[in-house]
PDB file of N, CA and C in Angstrom:
ATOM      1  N   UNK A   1      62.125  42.484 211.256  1.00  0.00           N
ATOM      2  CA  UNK A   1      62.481  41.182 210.786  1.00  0.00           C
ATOM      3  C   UNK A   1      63.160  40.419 211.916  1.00  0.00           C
ATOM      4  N   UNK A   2      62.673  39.114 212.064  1.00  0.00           N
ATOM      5  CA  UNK A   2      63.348  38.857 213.290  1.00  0.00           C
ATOM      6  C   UNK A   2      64.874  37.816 212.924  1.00  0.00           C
ATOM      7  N   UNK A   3      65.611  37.716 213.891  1.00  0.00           N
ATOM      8  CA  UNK A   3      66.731  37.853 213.723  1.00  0.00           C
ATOM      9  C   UNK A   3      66.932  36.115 212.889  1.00  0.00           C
ATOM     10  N   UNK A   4      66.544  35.684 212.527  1.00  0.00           N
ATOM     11  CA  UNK A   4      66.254  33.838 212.091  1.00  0.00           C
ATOM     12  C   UNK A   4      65.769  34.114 210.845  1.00  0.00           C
ATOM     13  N   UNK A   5      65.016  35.194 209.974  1.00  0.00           N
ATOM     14  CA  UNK A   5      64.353  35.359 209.192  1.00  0.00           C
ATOM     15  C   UNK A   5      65.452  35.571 207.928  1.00  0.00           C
ATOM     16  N   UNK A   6      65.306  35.221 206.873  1.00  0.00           N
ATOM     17  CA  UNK A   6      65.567  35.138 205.626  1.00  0.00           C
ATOM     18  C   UNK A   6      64.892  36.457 204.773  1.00  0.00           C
ATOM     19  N   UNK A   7      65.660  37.732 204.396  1.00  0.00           N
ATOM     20  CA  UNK A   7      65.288  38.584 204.112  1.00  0.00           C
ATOM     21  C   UNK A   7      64.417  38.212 202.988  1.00  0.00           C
ATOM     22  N   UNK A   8      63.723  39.449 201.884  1.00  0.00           N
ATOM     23  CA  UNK A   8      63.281  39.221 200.794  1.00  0.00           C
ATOM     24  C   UNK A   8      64.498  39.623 199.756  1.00  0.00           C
ATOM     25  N   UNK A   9      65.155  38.882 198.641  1.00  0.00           N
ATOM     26  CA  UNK A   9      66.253  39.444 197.567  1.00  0.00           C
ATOM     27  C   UNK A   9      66.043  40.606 196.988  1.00  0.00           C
ATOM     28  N   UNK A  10      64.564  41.276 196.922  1.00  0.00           N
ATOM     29  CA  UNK A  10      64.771  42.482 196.374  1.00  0.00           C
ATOM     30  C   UNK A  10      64.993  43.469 197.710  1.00  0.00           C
ATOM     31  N   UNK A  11      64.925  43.415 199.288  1.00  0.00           N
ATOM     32  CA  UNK A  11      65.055  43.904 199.980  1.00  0.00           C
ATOM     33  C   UNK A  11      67.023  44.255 200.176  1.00  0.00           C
ATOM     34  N   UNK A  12      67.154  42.750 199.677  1.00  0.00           N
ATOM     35  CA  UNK A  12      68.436  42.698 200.024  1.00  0.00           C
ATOM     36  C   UNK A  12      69.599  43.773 198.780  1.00  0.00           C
ATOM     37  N   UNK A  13      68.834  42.919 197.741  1.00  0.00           N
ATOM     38  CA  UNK A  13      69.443  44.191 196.641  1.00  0.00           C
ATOM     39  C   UNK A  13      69.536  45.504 196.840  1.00  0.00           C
ATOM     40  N   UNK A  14      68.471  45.620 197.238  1.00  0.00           N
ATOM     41  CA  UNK A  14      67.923  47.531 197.881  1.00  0.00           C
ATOM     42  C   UNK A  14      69.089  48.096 198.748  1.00  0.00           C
ATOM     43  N   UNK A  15      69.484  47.029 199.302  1.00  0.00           N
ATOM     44  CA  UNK A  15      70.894  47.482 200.227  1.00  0.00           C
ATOM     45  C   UNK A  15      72.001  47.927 199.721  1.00  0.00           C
ATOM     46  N   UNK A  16      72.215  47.257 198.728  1.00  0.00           N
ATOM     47  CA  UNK A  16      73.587  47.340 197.628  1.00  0.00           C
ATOM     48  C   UNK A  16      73.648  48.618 196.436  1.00  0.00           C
ATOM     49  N   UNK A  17      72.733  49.001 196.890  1.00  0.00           N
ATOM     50  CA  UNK A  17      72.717  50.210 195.671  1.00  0.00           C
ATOM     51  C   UNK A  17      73.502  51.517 196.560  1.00  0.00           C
ATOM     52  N   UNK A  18      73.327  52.571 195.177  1.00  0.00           N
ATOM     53  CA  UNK A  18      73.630  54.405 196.198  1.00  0.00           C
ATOM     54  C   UNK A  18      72.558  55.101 195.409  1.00  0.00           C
ATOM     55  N   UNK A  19      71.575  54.158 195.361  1.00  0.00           N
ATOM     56  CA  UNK A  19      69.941  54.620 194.508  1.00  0.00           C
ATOM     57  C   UNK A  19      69.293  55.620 196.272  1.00  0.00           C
ATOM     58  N   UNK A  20      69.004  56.578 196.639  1.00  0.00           N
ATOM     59  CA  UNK A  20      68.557  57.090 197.795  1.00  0.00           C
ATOM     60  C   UNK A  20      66.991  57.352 197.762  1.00  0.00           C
ATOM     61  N   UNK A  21      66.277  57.121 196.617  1.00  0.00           N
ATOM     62  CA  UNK A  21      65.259  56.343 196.989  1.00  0.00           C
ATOM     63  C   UNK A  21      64.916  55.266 197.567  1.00  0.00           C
ATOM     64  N   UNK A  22      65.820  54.195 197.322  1.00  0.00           N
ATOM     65  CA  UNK A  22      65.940  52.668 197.634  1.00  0.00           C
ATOM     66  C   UNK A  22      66.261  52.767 199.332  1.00  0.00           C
ATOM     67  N   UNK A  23      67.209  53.572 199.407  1.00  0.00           N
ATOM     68  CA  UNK A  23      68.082  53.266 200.521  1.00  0.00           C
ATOM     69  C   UNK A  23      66.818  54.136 201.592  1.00  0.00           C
ATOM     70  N   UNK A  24      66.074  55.556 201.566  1.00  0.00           N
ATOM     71  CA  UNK A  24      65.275  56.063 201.911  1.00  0.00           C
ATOM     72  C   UNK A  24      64.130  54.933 202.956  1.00  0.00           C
ATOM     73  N   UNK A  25      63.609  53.970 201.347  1.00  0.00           N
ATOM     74  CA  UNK A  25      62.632  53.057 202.099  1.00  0.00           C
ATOM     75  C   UNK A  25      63.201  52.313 202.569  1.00  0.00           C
ATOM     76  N   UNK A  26      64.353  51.259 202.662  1.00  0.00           N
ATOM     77  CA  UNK A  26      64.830  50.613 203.772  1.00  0.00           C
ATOM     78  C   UNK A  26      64.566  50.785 204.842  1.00  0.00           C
ATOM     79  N   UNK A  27      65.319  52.361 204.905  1.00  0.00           N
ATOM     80  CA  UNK A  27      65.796  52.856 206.223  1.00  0.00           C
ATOM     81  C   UNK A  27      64.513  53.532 207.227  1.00  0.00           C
ATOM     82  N   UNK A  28      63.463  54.190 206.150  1.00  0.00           N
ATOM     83  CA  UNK A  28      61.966  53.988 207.309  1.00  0.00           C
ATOM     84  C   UNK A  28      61.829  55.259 207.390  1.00  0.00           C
ATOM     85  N   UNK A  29      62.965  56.195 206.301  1.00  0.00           N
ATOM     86  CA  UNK A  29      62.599  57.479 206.570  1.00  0.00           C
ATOM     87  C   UNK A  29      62.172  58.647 205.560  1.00  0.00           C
ATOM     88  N   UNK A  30      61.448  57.614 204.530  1.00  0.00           N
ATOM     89  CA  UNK A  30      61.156  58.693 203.582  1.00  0.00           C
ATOM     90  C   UNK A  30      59.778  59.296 203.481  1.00  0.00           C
ATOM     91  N   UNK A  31      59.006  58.663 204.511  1.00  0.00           N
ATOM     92  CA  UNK A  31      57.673  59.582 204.386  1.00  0.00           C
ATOM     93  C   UNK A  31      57.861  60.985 205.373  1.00  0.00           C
ATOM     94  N   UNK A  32      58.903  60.545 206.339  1.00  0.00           N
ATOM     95  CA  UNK A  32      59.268  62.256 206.724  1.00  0.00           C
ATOM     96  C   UNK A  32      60.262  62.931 205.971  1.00  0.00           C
ATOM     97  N   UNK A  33      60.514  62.292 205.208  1.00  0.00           N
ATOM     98  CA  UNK A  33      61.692  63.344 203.936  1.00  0.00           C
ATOM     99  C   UNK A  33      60.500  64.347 203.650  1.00  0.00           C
ATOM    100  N   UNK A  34      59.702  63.002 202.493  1.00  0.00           N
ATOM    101  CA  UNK A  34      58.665  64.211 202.147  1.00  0.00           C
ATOM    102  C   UNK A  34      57.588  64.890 202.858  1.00  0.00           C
ATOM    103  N   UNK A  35      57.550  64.549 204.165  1.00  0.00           N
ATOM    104  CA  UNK A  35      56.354  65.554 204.614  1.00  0.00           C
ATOM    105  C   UNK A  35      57.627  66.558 204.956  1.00  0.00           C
ATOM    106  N   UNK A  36      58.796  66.989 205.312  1.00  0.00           N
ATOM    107  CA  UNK A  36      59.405  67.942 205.652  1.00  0.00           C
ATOM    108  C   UNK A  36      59.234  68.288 204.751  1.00  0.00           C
ATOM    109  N   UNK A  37      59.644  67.833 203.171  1.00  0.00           N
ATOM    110  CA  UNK A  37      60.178  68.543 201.880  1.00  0.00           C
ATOM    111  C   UNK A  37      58.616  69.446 201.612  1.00  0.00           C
ATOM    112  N   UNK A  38      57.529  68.572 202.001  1.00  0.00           N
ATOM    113  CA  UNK A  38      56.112  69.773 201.760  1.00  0.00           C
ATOM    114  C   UNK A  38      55.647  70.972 202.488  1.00  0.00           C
ATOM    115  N   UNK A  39      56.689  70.969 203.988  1.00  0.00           N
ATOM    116  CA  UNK A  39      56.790  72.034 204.875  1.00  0.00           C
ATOM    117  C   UNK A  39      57.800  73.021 204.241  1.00  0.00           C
ATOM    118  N   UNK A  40      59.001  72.644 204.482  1.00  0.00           N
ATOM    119  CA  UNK A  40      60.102  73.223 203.658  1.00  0.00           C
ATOM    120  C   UNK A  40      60.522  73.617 202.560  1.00  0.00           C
ATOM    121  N   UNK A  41      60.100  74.713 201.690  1.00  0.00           N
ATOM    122  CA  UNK A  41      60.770  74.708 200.422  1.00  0.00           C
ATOM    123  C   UNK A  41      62.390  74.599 200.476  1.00  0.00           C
ATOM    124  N   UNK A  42      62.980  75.388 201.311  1.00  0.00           N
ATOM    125  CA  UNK A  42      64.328  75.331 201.325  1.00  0.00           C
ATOM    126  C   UNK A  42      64.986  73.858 200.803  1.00  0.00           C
ATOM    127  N   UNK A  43      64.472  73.056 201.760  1.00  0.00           N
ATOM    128  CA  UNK A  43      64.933  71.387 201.922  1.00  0.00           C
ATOM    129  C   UNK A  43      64.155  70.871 200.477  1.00  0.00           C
ATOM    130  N   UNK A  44      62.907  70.947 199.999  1.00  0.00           N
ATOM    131  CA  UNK A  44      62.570  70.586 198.847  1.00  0.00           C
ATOM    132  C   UNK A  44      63.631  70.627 197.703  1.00  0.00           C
ATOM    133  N   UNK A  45      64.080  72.233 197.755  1.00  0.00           N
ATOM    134  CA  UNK A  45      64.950  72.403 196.774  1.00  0.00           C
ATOM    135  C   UNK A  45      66.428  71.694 196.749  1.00  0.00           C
ATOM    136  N   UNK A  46      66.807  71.398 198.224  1.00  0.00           N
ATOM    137  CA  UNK A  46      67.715  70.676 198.448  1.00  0.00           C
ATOM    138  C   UNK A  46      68.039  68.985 197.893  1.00  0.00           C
ATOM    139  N   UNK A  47      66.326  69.053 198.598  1.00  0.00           N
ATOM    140  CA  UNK A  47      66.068  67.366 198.186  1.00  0.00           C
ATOM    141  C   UNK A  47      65.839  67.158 196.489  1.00  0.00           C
ATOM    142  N   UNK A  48      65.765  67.849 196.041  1.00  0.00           N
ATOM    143  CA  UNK A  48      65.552  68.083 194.253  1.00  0.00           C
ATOM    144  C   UNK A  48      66.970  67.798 193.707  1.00  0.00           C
ATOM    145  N   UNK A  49      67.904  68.249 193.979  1.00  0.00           N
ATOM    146  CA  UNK A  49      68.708  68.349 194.113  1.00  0.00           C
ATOM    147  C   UNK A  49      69.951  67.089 194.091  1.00  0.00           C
ATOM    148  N   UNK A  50      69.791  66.688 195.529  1.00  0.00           N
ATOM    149  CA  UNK A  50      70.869  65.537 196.178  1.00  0.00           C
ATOM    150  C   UNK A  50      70.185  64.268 195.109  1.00  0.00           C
ATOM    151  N   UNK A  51      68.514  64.315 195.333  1.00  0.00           N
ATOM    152  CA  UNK A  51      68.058  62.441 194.910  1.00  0.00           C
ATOM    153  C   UNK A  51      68.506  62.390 193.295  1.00  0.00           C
ATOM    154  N   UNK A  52      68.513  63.226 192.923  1.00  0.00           N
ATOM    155  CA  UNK A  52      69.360  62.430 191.350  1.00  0.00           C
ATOM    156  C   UNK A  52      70.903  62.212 191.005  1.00  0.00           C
ATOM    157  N   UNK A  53      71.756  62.313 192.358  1.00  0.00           N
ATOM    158  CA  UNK A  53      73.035  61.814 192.450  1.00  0.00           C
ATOM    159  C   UNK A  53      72.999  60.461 192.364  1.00  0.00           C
ATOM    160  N   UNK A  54      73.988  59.560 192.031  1.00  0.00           N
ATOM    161  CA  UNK A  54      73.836  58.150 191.744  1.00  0.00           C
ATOM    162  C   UNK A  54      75.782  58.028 191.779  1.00  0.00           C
ATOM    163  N   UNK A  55      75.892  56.796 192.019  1.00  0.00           N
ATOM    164  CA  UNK A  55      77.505  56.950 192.101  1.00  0.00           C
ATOM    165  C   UNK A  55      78.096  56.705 190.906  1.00  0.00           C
ATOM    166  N   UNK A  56      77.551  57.136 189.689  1.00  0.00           N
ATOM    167  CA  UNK A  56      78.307  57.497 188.657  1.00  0.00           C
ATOM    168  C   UNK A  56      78.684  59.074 188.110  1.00  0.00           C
ATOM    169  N   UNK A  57      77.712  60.030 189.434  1.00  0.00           N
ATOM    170  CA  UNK A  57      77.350  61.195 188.668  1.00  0.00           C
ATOM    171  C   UNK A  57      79.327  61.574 189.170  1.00  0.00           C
ATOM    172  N   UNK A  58      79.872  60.932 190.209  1.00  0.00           N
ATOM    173  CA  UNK A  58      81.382  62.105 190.493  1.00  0.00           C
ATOM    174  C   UNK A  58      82.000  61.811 189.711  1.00  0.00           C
ATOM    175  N   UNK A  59      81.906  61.192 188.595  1.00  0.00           N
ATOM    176  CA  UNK A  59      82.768  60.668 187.212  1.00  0.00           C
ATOM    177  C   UNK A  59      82.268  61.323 186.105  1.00  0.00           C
ATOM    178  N   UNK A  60      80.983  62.147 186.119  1.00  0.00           N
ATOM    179  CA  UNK A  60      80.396  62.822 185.096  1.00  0.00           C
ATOM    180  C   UNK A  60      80.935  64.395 184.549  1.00  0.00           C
ATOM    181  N   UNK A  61      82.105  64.208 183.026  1.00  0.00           N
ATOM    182  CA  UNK A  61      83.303  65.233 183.510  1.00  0.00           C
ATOM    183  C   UNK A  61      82.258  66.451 182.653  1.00  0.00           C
ATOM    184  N   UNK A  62      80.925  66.396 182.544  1.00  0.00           N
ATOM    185  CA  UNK A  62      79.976  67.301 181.673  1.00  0.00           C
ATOM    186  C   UNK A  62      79.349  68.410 183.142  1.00  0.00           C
ATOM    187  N   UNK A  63      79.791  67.804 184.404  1.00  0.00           N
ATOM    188  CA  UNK A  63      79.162  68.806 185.446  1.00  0.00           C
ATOM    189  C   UNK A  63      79.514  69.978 185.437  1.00  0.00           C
ATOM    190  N   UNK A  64      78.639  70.656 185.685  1.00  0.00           N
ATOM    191  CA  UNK A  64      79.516  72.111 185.804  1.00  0.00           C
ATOM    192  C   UNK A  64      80.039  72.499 187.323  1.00  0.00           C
ATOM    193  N   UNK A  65      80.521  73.701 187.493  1.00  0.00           N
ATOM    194  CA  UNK A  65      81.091  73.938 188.694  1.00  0.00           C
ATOM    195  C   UNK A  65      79.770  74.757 189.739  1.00  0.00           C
ATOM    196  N   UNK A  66      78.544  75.453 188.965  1.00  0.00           N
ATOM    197  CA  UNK A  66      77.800  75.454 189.577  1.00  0.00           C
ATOM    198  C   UNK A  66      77.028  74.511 190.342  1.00  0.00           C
ATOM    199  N   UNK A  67      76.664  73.221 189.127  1.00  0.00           N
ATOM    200  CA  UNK A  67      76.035  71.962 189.619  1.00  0.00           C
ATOM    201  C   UNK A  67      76.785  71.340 190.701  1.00  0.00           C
ATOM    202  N   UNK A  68      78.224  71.772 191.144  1.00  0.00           N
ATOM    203  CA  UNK A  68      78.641  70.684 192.066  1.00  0.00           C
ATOM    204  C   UNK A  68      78.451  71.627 193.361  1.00  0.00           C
ATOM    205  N   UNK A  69      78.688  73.404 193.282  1.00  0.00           N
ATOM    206  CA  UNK A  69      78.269  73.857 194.377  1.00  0.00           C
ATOM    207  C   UNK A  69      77.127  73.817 194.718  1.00  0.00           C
ATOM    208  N   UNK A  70      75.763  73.436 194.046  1.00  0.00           N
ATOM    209  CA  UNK A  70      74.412  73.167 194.436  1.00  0.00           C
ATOM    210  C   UNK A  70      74.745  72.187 195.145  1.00  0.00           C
ATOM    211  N   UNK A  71      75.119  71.104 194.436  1.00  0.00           N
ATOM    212  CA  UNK A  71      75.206  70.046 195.629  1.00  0.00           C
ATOM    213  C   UNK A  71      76.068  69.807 197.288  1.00  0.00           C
ATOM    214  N   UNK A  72      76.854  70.655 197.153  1.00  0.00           N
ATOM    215  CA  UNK A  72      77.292  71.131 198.417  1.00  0.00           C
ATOM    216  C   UNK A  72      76.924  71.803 199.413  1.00  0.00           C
ATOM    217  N   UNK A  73      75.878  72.659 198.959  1.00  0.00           N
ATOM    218  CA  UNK A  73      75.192  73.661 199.972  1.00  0.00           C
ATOM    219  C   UNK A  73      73.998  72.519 199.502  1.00  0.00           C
ATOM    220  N   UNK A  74      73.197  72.037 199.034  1.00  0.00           N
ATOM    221  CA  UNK A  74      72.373  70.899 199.368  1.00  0.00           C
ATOM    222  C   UNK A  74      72.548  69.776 200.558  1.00  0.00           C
ATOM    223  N   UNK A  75      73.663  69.599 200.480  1.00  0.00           N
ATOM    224  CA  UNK A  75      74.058  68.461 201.220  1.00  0.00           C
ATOM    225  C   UNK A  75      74.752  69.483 202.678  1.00  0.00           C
ATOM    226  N   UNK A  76      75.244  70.752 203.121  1.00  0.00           N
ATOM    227  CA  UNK A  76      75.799  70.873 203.868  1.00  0.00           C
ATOM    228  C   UNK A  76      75.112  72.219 204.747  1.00  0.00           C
ATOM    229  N   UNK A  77      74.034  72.585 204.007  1.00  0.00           N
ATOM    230  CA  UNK A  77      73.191  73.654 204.684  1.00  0.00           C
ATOM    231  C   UNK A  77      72.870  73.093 205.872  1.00  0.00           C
ATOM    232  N   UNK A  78      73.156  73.861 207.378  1.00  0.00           N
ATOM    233  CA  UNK A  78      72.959  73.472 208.513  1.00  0.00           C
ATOM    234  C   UNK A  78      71.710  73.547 209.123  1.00  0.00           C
ATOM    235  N   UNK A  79      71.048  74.240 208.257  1.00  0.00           N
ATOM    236  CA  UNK A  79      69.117  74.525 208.144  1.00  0.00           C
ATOM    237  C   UNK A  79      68.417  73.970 207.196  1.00  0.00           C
ATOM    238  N   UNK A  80      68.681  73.128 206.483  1.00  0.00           N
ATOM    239  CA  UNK A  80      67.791  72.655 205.220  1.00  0.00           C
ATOM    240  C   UNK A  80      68.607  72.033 204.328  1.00  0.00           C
ATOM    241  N   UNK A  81      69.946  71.023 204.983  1.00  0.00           N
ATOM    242  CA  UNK A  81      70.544  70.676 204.431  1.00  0.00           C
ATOM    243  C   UNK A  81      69.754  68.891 204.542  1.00  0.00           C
ATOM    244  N   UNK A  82      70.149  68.393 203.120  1.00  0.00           N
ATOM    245  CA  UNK A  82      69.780  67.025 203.294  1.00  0.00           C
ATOM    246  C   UNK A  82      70.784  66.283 203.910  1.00  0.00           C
TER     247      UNK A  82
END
């Protein structure tokens, strides 16, 4: 986009979210999410994982203590971490 250009509003909305699909295509990097995630099961399972966080889920007092260590070793595996 060049620097004079007037974004598109749903582009711009796309910005404002913690939707990581949304934020994924912005950013230009989700067709190598998923071609890794089709190499990788590890990271698949990871990525299964992290994309249905939303920033209401750290207020969700129904999580369990397993569900939050999935998401920690999802998010912090140094080999297949998202």
């Amino acid at each position: 986009m060049a620097q004079d250009e007037v974004p598109d509003k749903t582009v711009v909305n796309d910005f404002y979210t913690h939707r990581l699909d949304k934020l994924l295509g912005i950013s230009g990097v989700k067709a190598a999410l998923e071609t890794r995630a089709g190499f990788e099961p590890d990271f698949q399972v990871n990525w299964n994982t992290v994309r249905d966080w939303n920033e209401t889920s750290r207020y969700d007092h129904s999580t369990t203590e397993a569900k939050a260590r999935d998401m920690l070793v999802a998010v912090a595996d140094p080999n297949s971490g998202f």
